[in-house]
Protein backbone atom coordinates (compact mmCIF):
# COMPACT_ATOMS: atom_id res chain seq x y z
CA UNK A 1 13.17 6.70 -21.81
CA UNK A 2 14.22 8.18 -18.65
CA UNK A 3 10.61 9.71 -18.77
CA UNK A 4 9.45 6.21 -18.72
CA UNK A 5 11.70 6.08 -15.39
CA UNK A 6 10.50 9.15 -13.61
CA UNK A 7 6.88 8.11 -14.11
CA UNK A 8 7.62 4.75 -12.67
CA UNK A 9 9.53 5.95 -9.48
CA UNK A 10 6.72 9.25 -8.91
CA UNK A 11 4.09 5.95 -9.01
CA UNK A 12 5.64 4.04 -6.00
CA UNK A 13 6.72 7.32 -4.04
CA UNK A 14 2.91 8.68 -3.90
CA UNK A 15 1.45 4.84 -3.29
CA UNK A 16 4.24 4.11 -0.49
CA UNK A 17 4.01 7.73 1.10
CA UNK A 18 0.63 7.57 1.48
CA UNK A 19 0.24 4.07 2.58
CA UNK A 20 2.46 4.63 4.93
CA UNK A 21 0.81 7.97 6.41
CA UNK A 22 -2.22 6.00 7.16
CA UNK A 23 -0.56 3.54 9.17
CA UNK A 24 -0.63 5.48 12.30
CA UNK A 25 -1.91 3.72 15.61
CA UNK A 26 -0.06 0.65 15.74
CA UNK A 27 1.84 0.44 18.88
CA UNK A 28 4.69 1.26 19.96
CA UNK A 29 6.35 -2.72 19.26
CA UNK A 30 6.66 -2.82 22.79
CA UNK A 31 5.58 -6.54 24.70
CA UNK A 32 2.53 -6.19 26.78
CA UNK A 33 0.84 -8.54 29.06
CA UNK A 34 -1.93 -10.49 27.49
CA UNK A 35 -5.63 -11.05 29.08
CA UNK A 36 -8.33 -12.67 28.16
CA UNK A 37 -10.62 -10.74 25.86
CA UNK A 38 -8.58 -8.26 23.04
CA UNK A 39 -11.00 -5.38 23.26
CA UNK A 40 -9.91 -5.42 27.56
CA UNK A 41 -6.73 -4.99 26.55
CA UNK A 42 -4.92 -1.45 26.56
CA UNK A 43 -4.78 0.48 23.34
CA UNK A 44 -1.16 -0.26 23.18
CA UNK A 45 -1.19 -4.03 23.81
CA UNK A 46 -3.69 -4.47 21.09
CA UNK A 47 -1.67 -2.68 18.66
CA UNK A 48 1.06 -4.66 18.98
CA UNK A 49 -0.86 -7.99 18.97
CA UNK A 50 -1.87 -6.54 15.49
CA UNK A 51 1.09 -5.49 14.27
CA UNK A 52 1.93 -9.26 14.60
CA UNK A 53 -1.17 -10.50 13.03
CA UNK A 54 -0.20 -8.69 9.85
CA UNK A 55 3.44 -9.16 9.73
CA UNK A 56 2.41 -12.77 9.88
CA UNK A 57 0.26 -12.89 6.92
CA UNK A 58 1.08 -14.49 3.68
CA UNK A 59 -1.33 -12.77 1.29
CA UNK A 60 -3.35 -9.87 1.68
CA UNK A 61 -5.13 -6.86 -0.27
CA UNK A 62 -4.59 -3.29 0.36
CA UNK A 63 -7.01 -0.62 -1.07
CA UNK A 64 -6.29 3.31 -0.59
CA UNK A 65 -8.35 6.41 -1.23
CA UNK A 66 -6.94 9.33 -0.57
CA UNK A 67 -4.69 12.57 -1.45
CA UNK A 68 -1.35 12.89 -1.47
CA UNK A 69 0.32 15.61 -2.77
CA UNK A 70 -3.13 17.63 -2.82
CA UNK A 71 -4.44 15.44 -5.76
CA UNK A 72 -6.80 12.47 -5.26
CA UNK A 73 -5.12 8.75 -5.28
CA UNK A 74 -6.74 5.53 -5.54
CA UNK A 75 -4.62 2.08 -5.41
CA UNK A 76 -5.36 -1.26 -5.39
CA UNK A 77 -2.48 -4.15 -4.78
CA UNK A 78 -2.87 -8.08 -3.77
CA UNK A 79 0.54 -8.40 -2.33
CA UNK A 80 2.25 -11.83 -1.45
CA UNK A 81 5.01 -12.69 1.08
CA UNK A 82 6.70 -14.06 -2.48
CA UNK A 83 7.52 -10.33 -3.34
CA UNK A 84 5.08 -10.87 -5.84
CA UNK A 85 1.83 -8.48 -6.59
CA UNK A 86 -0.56 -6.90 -8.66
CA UNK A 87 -3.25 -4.18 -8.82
CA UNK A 88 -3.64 -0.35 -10.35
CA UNK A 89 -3.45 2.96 -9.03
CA UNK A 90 -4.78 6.01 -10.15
CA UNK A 91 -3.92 9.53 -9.99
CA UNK A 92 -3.30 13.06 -12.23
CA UNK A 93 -5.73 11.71 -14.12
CA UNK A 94 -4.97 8.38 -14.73
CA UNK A 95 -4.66 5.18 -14.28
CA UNK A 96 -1.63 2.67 -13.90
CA UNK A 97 -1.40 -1.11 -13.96
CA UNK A 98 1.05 -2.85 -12.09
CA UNK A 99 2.32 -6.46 -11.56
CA UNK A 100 5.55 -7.38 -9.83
CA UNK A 101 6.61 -11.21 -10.94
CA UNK A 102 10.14 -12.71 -10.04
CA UNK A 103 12.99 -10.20 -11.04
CA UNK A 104 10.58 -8.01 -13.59
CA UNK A 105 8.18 -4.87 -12.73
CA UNK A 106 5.78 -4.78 -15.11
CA UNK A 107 3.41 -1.02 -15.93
CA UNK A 108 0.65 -0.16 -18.09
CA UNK A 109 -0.88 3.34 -18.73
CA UNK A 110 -3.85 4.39 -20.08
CA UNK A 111 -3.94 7.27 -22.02
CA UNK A 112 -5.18 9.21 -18.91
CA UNK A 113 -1.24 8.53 -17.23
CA UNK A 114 0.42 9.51 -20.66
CA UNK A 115 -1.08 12.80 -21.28
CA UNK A 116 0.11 13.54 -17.53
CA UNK A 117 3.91 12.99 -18.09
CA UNK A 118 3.37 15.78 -20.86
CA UNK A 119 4.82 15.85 -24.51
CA UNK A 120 7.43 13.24 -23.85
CA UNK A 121 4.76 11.02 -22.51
CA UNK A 122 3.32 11.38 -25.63
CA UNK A 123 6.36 10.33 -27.58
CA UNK A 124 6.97 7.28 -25.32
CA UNK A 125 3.23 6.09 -25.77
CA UNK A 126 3.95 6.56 -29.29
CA UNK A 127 6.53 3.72 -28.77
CA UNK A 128 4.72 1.80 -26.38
CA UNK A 129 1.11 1.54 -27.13
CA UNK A 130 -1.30 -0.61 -25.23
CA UNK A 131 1.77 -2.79 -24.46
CA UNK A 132 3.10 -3.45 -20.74
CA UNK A 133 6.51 -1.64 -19.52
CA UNK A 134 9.06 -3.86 -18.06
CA UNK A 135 11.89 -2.89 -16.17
CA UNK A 136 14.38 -4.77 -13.50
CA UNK A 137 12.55 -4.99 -9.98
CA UNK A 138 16.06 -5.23 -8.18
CA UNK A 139 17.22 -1.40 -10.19
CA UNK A 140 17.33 1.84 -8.38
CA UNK A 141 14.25 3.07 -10.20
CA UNK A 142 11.73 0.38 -8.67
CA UNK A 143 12.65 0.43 -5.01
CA UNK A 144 10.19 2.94 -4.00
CA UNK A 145 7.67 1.04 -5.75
CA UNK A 146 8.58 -1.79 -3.78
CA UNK A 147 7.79 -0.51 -0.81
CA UNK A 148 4.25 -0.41 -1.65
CA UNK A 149 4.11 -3.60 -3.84
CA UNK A 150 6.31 -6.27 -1.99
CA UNK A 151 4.49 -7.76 1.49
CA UNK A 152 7.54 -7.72 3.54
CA UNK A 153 8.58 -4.48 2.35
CA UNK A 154 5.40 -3.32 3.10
CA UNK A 155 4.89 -4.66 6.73
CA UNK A 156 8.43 -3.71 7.45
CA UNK A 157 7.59 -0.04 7.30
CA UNK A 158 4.64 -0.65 9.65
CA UNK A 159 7.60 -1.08 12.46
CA UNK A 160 8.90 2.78 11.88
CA UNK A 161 5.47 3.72 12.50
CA UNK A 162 5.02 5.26 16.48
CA UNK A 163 1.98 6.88 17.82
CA UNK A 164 3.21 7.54 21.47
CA UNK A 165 3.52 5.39 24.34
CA UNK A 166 -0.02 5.30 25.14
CA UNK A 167 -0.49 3.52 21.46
CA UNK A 168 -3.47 6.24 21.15
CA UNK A 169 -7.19 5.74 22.28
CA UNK A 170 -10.03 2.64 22.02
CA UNK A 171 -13.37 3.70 20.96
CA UNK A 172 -16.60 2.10 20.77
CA UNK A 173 -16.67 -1.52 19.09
CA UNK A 174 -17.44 -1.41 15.67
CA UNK A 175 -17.78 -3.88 12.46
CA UNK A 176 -15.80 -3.55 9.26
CA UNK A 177 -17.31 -5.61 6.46
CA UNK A 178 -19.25 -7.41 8.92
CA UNK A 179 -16.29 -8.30 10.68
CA UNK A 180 -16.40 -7.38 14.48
CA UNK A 181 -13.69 -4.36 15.13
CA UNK A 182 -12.43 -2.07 17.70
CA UNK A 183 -11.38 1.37 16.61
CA UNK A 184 -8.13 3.38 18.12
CA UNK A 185 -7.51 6.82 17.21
CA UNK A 186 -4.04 8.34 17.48
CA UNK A 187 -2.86 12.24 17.03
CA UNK A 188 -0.40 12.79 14.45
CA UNK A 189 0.16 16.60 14.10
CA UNK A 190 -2.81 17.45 12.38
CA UNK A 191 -3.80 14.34 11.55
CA UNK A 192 -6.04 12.12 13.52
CA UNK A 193 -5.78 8.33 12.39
CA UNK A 194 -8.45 5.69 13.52
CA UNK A 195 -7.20 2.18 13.37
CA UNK A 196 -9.65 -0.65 13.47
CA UNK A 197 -8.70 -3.97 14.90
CA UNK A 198 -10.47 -7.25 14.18
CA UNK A 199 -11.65 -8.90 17.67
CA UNK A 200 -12.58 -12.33 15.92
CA UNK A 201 -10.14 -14.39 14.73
CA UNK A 202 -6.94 -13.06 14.15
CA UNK A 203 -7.19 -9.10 15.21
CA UNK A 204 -5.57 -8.23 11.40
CA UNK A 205 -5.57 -4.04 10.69
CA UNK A 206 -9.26 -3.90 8.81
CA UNK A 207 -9.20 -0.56 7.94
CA UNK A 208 -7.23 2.80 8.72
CA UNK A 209 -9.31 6.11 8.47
CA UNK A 210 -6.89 9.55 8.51
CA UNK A 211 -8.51 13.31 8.93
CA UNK A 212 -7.21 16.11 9.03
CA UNK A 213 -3.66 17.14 7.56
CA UNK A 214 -2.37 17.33 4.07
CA UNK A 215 -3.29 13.54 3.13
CA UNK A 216 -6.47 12.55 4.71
CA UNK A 217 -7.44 8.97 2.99
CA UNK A 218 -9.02 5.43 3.93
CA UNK A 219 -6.96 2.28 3.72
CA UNK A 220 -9.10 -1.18 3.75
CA UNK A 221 -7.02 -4.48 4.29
CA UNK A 222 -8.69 -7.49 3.06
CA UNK A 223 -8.17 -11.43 1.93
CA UNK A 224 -5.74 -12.42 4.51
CA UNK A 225 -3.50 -15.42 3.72
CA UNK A 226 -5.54 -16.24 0.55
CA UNK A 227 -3.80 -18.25 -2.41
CA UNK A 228 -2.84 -15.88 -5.09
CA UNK A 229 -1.74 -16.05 -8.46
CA UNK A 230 0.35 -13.23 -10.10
CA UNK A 231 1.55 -14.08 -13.50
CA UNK A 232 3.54 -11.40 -15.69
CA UNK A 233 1.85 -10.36 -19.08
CA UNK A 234 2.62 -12.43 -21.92
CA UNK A 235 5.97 -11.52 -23.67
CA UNK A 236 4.20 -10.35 -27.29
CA UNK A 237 2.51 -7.80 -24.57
CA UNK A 238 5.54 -6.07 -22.81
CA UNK A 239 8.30 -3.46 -24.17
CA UNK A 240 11.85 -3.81 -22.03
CA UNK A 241 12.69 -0.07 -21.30
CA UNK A 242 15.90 -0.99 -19.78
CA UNK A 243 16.73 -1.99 -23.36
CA UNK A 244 15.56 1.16 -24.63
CA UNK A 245 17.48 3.04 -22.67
CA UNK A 246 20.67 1.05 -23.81
């Protein structure tokens, strides 16, 4: 089953890398005077009034389209300060269910996902089926996963993220899903990310847009602080692969 394994860890390396990518202009962390209105603010202040926003939330919903490792990747996840989440991601050709409850990670594959891990993915959907995978969350094999599936994981990484002192450039307002929003592009290399900041209510990260470079993709953040509920598959439906492996 160490198939099984590789597949799982290859699934939260490509979701976190390229989440993480996208996450550009933020800020620098650093504290900056407040003023009235957030869009008079400079580029840098307002990033880090953001990154606070976010880290603060309880809930939220991260979608992703994009490349990474020159093939296309699309990835869904509701994520709860709980550690808890669930959503799908697709890429190579297929597509990958995922829920994270308590101590368990939980996969599914369709048929598209199998036929990617090659002949032994065949042989390990011949013992799997349309069942779930389960495996330890806490084991060596999920931790990159993590990083793209557990909210405080996830906003943690948003700290290691610098785009220079000046915390990059403020554009012209915009809206994001009708929500009022103030874009700031930053230079990464050859990338050039455009963040854009909610100016009403709390200024959360609406959307990330990244051109340019090797992983170019759109990351939409949505359903702030709204009550989830993430319940693992029912037992009849899941195959321990830790206990395969045994």
């Amino acid at each position: 089953m160490t198939t099984l394994r590789a597949a799982l860890t290859a699934v939260g390396c490509s979701a976190a890398a390229l989440t993480l990518a996208a996450c550009g202009p933020l800020g620098t962390g650093k504290a900056e005077p407040a003023s009235t209105a957030l869009a008079d603010q400079p580029a840098s202040a307002i990033g880090t009034k953001s990154l606070a926003a976010m880290k603060s939330a309880s809930t939220m919903t991260v979608d992703l389209d994009g490349i990474t490792d020159g093939e296309p990747m699309k990835y869904h996840m509701t994520m709860s300060d709980t550690g808890d989440c669930q959503g799908n991601l697709t890429m190579e050709g297929g597509n990958v269910r995922m829920v994270k409850s308590g101590p368990s990670l939980y996969m599914k594959g369709d048929d598209g996902f199998w036929s990617s891990q090659g002949a032994d993915g065949k042989a390990a959907q011949d013992v799997i089926g349309k069942r779930w995978m389960k495996t330890n969350a806490s084991g060596p094999d999920s931790k990159e996963f993590l990083q793209a599936c557990d909210l405080k994981e996830f906003l943690a990484q948003l700290d290691k993220e610098e785009s220079g002192d000046d915390g990059g450039t403020k554009g012209e307002p915009a809206t994001v899903d009708g929500t009022p929003a103030l874009p700031i592009t930053g230079k990464d290399g050859a990338e050039t990310i455009t963040a854009y900041i909610a100016t009403q209510g709390k200024p959360y990260m609406l959307k990330v847009v990244t051109k340019g470079g090797k992983e170019p993709g759109t990351l939409h953040f949505t359903d702030f602080d709204k009550p989830v509920d993430i319940k693992a598959p029912a037992a009849k439906d899941v195959v321990d692969i830790d206990k395969l492996g045994s």
